[in-house]
PDB file of N, CA and C in Angstrom:
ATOM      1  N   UNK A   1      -6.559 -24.769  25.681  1.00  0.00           N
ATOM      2  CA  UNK A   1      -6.162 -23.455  25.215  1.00  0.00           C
ATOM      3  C   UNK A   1      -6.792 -22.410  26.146  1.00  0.00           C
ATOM      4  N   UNK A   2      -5.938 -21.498  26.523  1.00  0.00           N
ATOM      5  CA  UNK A   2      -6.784 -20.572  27.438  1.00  0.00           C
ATOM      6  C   UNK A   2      -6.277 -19.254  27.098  1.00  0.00           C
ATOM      7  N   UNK A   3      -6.735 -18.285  27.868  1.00  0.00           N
ATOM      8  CA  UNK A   3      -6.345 -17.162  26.851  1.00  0.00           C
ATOM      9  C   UNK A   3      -5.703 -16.202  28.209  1.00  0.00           C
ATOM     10  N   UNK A   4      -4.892 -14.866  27.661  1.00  0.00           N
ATOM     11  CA  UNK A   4      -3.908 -14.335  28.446  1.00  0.00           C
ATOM     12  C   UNK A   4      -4.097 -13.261  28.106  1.00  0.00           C
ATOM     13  N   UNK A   5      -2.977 -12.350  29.036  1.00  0.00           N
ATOM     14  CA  UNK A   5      -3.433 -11.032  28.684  1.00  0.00           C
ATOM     15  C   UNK A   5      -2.232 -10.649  28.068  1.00  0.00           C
ATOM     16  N   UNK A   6      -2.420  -9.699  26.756  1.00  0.00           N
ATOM     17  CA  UNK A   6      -0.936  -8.966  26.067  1.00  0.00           C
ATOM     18  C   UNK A   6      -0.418  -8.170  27.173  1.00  0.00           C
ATOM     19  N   UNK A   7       0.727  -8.308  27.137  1.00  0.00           N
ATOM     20  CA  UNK A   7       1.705  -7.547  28.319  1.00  0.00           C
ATOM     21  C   UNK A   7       2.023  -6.174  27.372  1.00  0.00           C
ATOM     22  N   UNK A   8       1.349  -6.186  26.179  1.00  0.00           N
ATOM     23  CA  UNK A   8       1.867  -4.644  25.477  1.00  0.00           C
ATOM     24  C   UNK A   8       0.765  -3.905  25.665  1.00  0.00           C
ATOM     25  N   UNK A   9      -0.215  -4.203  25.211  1.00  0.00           N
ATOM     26  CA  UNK A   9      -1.940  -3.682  24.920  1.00  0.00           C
ATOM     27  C   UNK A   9      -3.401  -4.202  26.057  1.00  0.00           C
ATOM     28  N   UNK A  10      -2.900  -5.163  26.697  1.00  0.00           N
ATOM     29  CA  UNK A  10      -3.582  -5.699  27.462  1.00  0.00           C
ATOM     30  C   UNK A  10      -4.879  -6.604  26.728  1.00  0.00           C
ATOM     31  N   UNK A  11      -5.026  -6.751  25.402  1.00  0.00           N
ATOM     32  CA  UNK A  11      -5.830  -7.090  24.909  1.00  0.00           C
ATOM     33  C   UNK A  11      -5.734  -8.775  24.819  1.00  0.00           C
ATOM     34  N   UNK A  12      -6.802 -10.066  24.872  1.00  0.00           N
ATOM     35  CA  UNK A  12      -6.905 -11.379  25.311  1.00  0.00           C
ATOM     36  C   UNK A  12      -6.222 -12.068  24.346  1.00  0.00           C
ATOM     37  N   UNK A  13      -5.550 -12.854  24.145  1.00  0.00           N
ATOM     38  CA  UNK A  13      -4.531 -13.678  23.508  1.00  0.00           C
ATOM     39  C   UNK A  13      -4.374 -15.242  23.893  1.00  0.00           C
ATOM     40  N   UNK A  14      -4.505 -15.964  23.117  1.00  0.00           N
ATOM     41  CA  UNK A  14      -4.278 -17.141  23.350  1.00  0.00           C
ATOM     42  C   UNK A  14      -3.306 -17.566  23.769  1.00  0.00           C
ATOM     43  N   UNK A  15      -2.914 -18.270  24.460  1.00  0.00           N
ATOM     44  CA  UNK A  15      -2.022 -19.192  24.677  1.00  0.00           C
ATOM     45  C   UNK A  15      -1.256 -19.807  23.766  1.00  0.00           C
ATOM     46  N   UNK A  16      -1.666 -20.390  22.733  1.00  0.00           N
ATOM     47  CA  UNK A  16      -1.353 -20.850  21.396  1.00  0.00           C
ATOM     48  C   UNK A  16      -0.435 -19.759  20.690  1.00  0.00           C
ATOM     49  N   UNK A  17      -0.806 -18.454  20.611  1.00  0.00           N
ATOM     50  CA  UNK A  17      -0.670 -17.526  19.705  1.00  0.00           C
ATOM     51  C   UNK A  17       0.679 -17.283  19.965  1.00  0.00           C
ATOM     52  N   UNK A  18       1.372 -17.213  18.782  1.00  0.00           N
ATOM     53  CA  UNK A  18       3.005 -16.777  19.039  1.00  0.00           C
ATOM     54  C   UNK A  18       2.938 -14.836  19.347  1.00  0.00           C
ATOM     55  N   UNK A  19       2.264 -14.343  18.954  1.00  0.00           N
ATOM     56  CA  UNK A  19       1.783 -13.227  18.698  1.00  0.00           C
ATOM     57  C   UNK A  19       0.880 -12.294  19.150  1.00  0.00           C
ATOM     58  N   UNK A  20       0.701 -11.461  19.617  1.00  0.00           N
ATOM     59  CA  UNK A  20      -0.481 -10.251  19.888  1.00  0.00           C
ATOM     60  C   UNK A  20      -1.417 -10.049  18.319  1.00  0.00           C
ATOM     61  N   UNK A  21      -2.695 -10.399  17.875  1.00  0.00           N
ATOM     62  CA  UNK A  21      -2.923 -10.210  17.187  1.00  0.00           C
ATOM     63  C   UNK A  21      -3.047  -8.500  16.959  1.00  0.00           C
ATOM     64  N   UNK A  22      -3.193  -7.828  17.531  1.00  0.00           N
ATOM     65  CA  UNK A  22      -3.803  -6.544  17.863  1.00  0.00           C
ATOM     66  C   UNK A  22      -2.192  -5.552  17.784  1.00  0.00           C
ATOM     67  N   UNK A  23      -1.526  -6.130  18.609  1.00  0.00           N
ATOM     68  CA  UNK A  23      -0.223  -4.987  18.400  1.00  0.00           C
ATOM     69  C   UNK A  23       0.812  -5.996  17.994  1.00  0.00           C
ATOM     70  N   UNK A  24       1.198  -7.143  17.731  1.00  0.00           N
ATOM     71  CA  UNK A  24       2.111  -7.948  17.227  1.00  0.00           C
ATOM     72  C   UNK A  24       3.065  -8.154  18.436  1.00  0.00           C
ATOM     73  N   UNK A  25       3.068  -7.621  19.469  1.00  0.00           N
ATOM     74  CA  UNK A  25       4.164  -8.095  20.356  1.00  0.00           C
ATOM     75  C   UNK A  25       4.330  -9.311  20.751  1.00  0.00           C
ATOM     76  N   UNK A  26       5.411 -10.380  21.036  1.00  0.00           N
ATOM     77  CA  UNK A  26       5.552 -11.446  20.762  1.00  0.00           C
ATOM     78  C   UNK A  26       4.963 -12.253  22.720  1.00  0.00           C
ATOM     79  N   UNK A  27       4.064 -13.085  22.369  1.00  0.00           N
ATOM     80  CA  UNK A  27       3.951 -14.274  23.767  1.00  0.00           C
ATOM     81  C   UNK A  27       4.701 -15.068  23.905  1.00  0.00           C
ATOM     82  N   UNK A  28       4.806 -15.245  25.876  1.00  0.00           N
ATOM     83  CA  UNK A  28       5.855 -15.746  26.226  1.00  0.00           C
ATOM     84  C   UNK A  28       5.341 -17.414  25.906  1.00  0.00           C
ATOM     85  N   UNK A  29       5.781 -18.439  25.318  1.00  0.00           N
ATOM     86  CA  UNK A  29       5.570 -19.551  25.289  1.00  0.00           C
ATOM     87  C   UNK A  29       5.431 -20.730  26.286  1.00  0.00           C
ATOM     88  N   UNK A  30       4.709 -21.724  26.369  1.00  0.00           N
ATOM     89  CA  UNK A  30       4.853 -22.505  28.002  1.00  0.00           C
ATOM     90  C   UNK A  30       5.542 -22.326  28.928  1.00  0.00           C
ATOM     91  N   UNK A  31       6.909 -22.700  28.244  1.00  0.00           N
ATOM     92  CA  UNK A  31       8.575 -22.406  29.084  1.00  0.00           C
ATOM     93  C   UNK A  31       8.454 -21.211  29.837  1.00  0.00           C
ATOM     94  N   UNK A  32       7.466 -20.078  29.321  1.00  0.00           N
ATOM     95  CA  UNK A  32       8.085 -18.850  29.674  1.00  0.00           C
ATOM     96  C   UNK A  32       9.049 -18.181  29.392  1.00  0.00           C
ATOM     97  N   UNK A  33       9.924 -18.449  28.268  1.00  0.00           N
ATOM     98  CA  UNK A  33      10.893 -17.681  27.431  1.00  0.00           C
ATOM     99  C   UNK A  33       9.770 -17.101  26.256  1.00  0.00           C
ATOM    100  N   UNK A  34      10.079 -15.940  26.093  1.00  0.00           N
ATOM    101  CA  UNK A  34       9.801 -15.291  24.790  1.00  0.00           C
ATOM    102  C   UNK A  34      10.610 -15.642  23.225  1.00  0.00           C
ATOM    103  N   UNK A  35       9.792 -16.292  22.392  1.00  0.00           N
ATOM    104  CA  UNK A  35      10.229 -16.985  21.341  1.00  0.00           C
ATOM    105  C   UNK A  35      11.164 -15.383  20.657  1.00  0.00           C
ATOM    106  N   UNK A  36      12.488 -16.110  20.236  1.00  0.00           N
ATOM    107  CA  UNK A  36      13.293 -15.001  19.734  1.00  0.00           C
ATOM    108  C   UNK A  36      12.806 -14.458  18.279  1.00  0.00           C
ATOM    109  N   UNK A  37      13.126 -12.895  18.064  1.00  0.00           N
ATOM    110  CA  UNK A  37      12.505 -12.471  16.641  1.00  0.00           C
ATOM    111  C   UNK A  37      12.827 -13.016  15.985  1.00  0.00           C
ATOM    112  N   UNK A  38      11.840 -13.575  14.498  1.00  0.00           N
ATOM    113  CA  UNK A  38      12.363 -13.747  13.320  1.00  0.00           C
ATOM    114  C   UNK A  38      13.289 -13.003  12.248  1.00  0.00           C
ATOM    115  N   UNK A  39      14.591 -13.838  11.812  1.00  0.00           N
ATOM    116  CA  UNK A  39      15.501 -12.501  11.146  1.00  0.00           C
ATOM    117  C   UNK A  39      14.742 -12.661   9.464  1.00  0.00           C
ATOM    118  N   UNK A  40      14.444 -11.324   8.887  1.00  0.00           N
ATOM    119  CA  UNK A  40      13.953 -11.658   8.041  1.00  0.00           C
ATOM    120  C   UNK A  40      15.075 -11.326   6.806  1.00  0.00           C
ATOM    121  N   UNK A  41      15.162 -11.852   5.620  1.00  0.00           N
ATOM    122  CA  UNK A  41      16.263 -12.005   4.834  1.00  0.00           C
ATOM    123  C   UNK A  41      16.412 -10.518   3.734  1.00  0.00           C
ATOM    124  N   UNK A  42      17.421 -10.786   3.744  1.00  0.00           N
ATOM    125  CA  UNK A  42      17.237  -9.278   2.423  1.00  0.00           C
ATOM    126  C   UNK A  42      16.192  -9.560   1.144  1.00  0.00           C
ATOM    127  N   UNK A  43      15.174  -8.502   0.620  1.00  0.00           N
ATOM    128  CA  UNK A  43      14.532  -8.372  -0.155  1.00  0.00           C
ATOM    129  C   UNK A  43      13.368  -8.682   0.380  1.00  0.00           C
ATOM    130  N   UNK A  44      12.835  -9.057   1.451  1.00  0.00           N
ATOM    131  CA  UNK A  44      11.903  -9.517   2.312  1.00  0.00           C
ATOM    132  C   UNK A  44      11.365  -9.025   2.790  1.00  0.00           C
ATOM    133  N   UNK A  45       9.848  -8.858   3.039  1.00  0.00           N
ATOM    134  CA  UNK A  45       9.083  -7.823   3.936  1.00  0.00           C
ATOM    135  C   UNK A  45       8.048  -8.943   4.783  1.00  0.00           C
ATOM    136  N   UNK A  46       7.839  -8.167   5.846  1.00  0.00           N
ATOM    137  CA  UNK A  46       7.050  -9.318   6.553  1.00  0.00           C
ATOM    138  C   UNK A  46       5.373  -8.266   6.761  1.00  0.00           C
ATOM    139  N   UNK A  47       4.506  -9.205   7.083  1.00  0.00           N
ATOM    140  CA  UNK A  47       3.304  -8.938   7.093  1.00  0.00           C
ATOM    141  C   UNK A  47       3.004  -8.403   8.243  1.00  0.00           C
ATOM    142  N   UNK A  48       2.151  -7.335   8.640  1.00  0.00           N
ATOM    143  CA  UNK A  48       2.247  -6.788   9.981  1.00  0.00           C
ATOM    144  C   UNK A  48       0.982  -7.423  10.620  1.00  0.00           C
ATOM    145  N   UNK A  49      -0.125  -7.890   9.478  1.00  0.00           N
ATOM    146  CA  UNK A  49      -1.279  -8.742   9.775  1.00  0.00           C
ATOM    147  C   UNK A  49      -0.980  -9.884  10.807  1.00  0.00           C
ATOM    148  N   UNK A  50      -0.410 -10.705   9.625  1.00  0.00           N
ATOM    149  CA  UNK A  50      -0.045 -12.351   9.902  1.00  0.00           C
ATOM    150  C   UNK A  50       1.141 -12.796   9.820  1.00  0.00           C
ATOM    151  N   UNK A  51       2.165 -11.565   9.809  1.00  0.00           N
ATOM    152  CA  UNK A  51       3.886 -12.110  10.246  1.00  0.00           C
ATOM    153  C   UNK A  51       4.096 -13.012   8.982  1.00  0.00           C
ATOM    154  N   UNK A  52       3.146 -12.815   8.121  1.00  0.00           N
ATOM    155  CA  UNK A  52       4.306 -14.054   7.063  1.00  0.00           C
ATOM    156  C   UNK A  52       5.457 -13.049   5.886  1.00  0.00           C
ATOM    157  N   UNK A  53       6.225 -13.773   5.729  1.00  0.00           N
ATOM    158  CA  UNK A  53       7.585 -12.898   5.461  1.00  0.00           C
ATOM    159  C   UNK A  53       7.338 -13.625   3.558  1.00  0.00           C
ATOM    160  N   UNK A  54       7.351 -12.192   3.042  1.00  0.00           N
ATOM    161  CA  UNK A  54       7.059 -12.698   1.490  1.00  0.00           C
ATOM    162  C   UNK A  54       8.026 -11.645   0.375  1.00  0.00           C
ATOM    163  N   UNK A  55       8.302 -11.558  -0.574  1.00  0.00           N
ATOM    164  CA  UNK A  55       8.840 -10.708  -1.322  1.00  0.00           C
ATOM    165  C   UNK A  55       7.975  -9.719  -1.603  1.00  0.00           C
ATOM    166  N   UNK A  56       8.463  -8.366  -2.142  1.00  0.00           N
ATOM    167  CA  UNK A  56       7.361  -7.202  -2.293  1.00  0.00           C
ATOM    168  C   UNK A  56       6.606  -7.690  -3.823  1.00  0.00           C
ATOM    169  N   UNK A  57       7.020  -8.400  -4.907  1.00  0.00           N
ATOM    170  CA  UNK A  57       6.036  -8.457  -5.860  1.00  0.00           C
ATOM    171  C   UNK A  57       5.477  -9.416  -5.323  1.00  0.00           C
ATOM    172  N   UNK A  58       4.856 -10.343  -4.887  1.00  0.00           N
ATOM    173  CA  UNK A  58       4.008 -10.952  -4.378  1.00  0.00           C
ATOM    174  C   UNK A  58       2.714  -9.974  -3.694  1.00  0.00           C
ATOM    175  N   UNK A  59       2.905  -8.605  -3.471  1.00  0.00           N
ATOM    176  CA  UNK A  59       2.339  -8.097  -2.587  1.00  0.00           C
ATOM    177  C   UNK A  59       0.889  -7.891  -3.580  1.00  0.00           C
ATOM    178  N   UNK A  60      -0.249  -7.743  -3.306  1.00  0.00           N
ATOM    179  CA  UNK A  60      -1.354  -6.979  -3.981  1.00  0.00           C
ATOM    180  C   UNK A  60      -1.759  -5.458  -4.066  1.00  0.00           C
ATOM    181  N   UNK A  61      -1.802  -4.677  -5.030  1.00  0.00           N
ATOM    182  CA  UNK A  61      -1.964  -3.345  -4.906  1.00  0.00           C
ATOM    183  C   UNK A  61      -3.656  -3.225  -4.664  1.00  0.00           C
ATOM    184  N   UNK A  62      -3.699  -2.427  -3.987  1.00  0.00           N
ATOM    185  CA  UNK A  62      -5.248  -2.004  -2.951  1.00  0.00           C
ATOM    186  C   UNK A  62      -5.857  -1.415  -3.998  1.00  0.00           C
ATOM    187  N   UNK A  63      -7.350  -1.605  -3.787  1.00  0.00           N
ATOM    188  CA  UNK A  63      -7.707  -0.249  -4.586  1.00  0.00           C
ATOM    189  C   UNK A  63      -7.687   0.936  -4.458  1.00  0.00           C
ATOM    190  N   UNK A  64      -7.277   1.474  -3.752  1.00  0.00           N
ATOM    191  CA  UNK A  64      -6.616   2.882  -3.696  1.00  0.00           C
ATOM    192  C   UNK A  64      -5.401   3.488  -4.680  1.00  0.00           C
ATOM    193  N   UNK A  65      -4.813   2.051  -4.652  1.00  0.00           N
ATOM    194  CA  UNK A  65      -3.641   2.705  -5.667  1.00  0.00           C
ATOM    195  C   UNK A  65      -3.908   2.839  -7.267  1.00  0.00           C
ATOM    196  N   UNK A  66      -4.978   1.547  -7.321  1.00  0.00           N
ATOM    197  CA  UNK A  66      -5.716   1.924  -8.977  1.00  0.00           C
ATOM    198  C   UNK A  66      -6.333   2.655  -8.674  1.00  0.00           C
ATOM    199  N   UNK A  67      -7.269   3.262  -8.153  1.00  0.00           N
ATOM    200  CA  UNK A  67      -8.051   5.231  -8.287  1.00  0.00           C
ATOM    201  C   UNK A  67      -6.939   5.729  -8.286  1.00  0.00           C
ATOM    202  N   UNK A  68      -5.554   5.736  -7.977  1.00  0.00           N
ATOM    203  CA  UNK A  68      -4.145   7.412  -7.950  1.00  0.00           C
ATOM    204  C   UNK A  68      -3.850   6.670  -8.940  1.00  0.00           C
ATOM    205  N   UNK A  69      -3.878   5.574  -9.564  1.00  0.00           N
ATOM    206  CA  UNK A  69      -3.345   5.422 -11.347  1.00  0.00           C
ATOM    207  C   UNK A  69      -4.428   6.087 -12.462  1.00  0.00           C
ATOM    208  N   UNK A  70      -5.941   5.533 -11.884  1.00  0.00           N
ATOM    209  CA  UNK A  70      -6.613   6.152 -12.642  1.00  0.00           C
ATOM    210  C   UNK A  70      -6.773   7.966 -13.012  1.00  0.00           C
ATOM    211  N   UNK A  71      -6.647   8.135 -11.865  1.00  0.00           N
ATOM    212  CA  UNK A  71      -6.735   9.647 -11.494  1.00  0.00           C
ATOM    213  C   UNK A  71      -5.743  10.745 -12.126  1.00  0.00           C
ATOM    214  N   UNK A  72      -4.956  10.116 -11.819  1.00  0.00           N
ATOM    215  CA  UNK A  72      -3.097  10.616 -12.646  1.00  0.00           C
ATOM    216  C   UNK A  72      -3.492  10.688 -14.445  1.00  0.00           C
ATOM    217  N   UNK A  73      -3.993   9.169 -14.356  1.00  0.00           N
ATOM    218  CA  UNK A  73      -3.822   9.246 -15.945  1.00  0.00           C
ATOM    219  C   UNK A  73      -4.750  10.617 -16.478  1.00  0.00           C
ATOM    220  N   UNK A  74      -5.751  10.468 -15.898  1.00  0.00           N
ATOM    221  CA  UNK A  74      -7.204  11.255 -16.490  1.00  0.00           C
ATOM    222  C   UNK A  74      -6.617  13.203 -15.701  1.00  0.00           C
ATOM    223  N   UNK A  75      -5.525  13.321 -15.254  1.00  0.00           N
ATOM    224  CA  UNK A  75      -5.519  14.275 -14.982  1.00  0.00           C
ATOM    225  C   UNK A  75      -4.274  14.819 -16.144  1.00  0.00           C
ATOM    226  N   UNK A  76      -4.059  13.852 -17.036  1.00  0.00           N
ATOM    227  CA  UNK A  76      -3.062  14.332 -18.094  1.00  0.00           C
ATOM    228  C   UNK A  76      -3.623  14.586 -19.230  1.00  0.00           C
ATOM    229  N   UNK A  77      -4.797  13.110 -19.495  1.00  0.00           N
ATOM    230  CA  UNK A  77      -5.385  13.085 -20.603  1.00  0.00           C
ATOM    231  C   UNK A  77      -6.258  14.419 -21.120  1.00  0.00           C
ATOM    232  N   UNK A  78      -7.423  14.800 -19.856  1.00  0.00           N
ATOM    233  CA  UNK A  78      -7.849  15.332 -20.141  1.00  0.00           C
ATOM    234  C   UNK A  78      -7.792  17.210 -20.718  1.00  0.00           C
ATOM    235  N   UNK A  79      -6.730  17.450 -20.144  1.00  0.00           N
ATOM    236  CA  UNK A  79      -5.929  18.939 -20.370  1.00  0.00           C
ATOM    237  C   UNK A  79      -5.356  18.561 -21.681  1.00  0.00           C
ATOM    238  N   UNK A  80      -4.675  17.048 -21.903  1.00  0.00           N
ATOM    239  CA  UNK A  80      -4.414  17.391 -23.537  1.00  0.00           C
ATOM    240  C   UNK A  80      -5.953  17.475 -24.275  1.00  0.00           C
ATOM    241  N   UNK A  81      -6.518  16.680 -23.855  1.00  0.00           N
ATOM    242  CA  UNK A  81      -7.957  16.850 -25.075  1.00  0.00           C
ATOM    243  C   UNK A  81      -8.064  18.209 -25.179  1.00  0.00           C
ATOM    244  N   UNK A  82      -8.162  19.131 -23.770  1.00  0.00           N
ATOM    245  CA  UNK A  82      -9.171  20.489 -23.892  1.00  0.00           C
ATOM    246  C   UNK A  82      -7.941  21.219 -24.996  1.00  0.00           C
ATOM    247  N   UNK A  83      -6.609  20.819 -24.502  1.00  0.00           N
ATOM    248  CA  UNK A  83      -5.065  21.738 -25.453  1.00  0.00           C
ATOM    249  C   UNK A  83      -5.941  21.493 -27.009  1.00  0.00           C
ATOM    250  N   UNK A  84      -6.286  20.423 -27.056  1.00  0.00           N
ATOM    251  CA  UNK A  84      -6.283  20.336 -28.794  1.00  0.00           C
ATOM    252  C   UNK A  84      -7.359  20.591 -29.529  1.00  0.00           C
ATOM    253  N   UNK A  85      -8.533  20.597 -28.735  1.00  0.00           N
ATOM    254  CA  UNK A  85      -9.945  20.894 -29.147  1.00  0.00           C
ATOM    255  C   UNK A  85      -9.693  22.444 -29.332  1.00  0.00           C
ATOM    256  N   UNK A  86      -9.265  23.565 -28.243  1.00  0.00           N
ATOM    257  CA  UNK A  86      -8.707  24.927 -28.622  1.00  0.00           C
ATOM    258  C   UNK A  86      -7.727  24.686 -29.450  1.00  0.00           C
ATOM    259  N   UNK A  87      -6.758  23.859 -29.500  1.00  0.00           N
ATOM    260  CA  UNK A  87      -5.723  24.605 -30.915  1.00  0.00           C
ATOM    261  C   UNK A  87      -6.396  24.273 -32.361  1.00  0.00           C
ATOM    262  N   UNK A  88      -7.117  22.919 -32.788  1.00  0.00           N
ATOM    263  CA  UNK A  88      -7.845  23.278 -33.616  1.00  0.00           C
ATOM    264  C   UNK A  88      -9.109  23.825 -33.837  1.00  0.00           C
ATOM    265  N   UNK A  89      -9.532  24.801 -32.926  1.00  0.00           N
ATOM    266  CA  UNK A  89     -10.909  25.395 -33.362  1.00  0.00           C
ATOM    267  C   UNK A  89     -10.374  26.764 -33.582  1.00  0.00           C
ATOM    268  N   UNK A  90      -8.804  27.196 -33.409  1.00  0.00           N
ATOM    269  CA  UNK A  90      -8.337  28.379 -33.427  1.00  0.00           C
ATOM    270  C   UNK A  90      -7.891  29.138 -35.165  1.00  0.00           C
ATOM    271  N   UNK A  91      -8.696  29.945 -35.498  1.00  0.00           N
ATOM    272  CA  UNK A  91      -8.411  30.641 -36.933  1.00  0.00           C
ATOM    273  C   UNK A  91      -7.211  30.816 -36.948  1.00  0.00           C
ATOM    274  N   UNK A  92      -6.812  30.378 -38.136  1.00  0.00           N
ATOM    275  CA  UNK A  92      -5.314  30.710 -38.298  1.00  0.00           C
ATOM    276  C   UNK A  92      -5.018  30.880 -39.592  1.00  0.00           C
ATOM    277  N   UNK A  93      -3.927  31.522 -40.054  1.00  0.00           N
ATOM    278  CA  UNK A  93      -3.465  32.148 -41.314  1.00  0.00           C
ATOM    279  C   UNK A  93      -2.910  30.623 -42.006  1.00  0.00           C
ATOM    280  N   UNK A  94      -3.363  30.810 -43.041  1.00  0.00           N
ATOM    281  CA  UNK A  94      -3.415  29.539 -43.882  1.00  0.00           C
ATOM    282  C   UNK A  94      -1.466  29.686 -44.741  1.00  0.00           C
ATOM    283  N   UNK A  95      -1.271  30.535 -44.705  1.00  0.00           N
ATOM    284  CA  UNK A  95       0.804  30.871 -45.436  1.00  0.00           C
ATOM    285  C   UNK A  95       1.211  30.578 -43.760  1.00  0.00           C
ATOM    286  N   UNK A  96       1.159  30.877 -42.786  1.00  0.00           N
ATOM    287  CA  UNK A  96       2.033  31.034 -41.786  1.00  0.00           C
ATOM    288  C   UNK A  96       1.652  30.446 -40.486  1.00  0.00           C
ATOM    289  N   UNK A  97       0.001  30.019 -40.994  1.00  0.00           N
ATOM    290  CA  UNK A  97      -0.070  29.489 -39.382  1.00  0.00           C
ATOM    291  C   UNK A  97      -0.246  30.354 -37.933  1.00  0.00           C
ATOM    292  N   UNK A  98      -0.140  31.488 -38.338  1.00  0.00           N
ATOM    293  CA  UNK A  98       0.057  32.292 -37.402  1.00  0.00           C
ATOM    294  C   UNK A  98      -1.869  32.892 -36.855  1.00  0.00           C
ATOM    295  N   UNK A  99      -2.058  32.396 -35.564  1.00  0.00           N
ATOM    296  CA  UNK A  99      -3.319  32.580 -34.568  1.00  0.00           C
ATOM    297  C   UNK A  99      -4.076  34.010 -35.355  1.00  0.00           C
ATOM    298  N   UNK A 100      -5.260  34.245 -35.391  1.00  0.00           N
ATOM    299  CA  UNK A 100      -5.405  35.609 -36.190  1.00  0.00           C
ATOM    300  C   UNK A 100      -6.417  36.126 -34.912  1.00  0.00           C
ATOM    301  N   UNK A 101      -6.457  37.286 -34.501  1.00  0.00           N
ATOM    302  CA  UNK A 101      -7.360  37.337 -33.327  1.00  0.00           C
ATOM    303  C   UNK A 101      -9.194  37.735 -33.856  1.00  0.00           C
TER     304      UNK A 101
END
């Protein structure tokens, strides 16, 4: 196994490697033909890591996206709490309901 240089990035690459780990551009194989792209199928996304081609629910959500779920929620919740803690601490006319200043 010896290693080569990416013809995209210049960065060291195996011989072995179908792939540029670093920018994904594809190595030319022994022959010296460049292995043709993979067609990937409808509903299919491929990995930009490790090229493996998987469906999107398979995918894992990061933690980033649970803090913008958490965050969202607690940015609703909490404006209703403060709405209701003021509407019931607010005097009000006991026939009509109506705010008394």
């Amino acid at each position: 196994m010896a290693l080569i240089e990416c013809p995209e990035c210049g960065n060291s690459v195996s011989t072995m490697a179908e792939s540029c780990p670093k920018c994904g551009a594809p190595i030319a194989s022994e022959s010296g033909r460049v292995k043709a792209p993979e067609i990937i199928p409808p509903g299919k996304v491929q990995c930009r890591h490790c090229h493996a081609v998987i469906t999107p629910q398979n995918m894992k959500a990061g933690c980033s996206s649970v803090f913008i779920a958490i965050l969202l929620l607690c940015l609703g919740i909490v404006p209703g709490l403060i709405y209701i803690v003021w509407h019931s601490s607010r005097k009000q006319c006991p026939n009509c309901e109506l705010a008394l200043k």
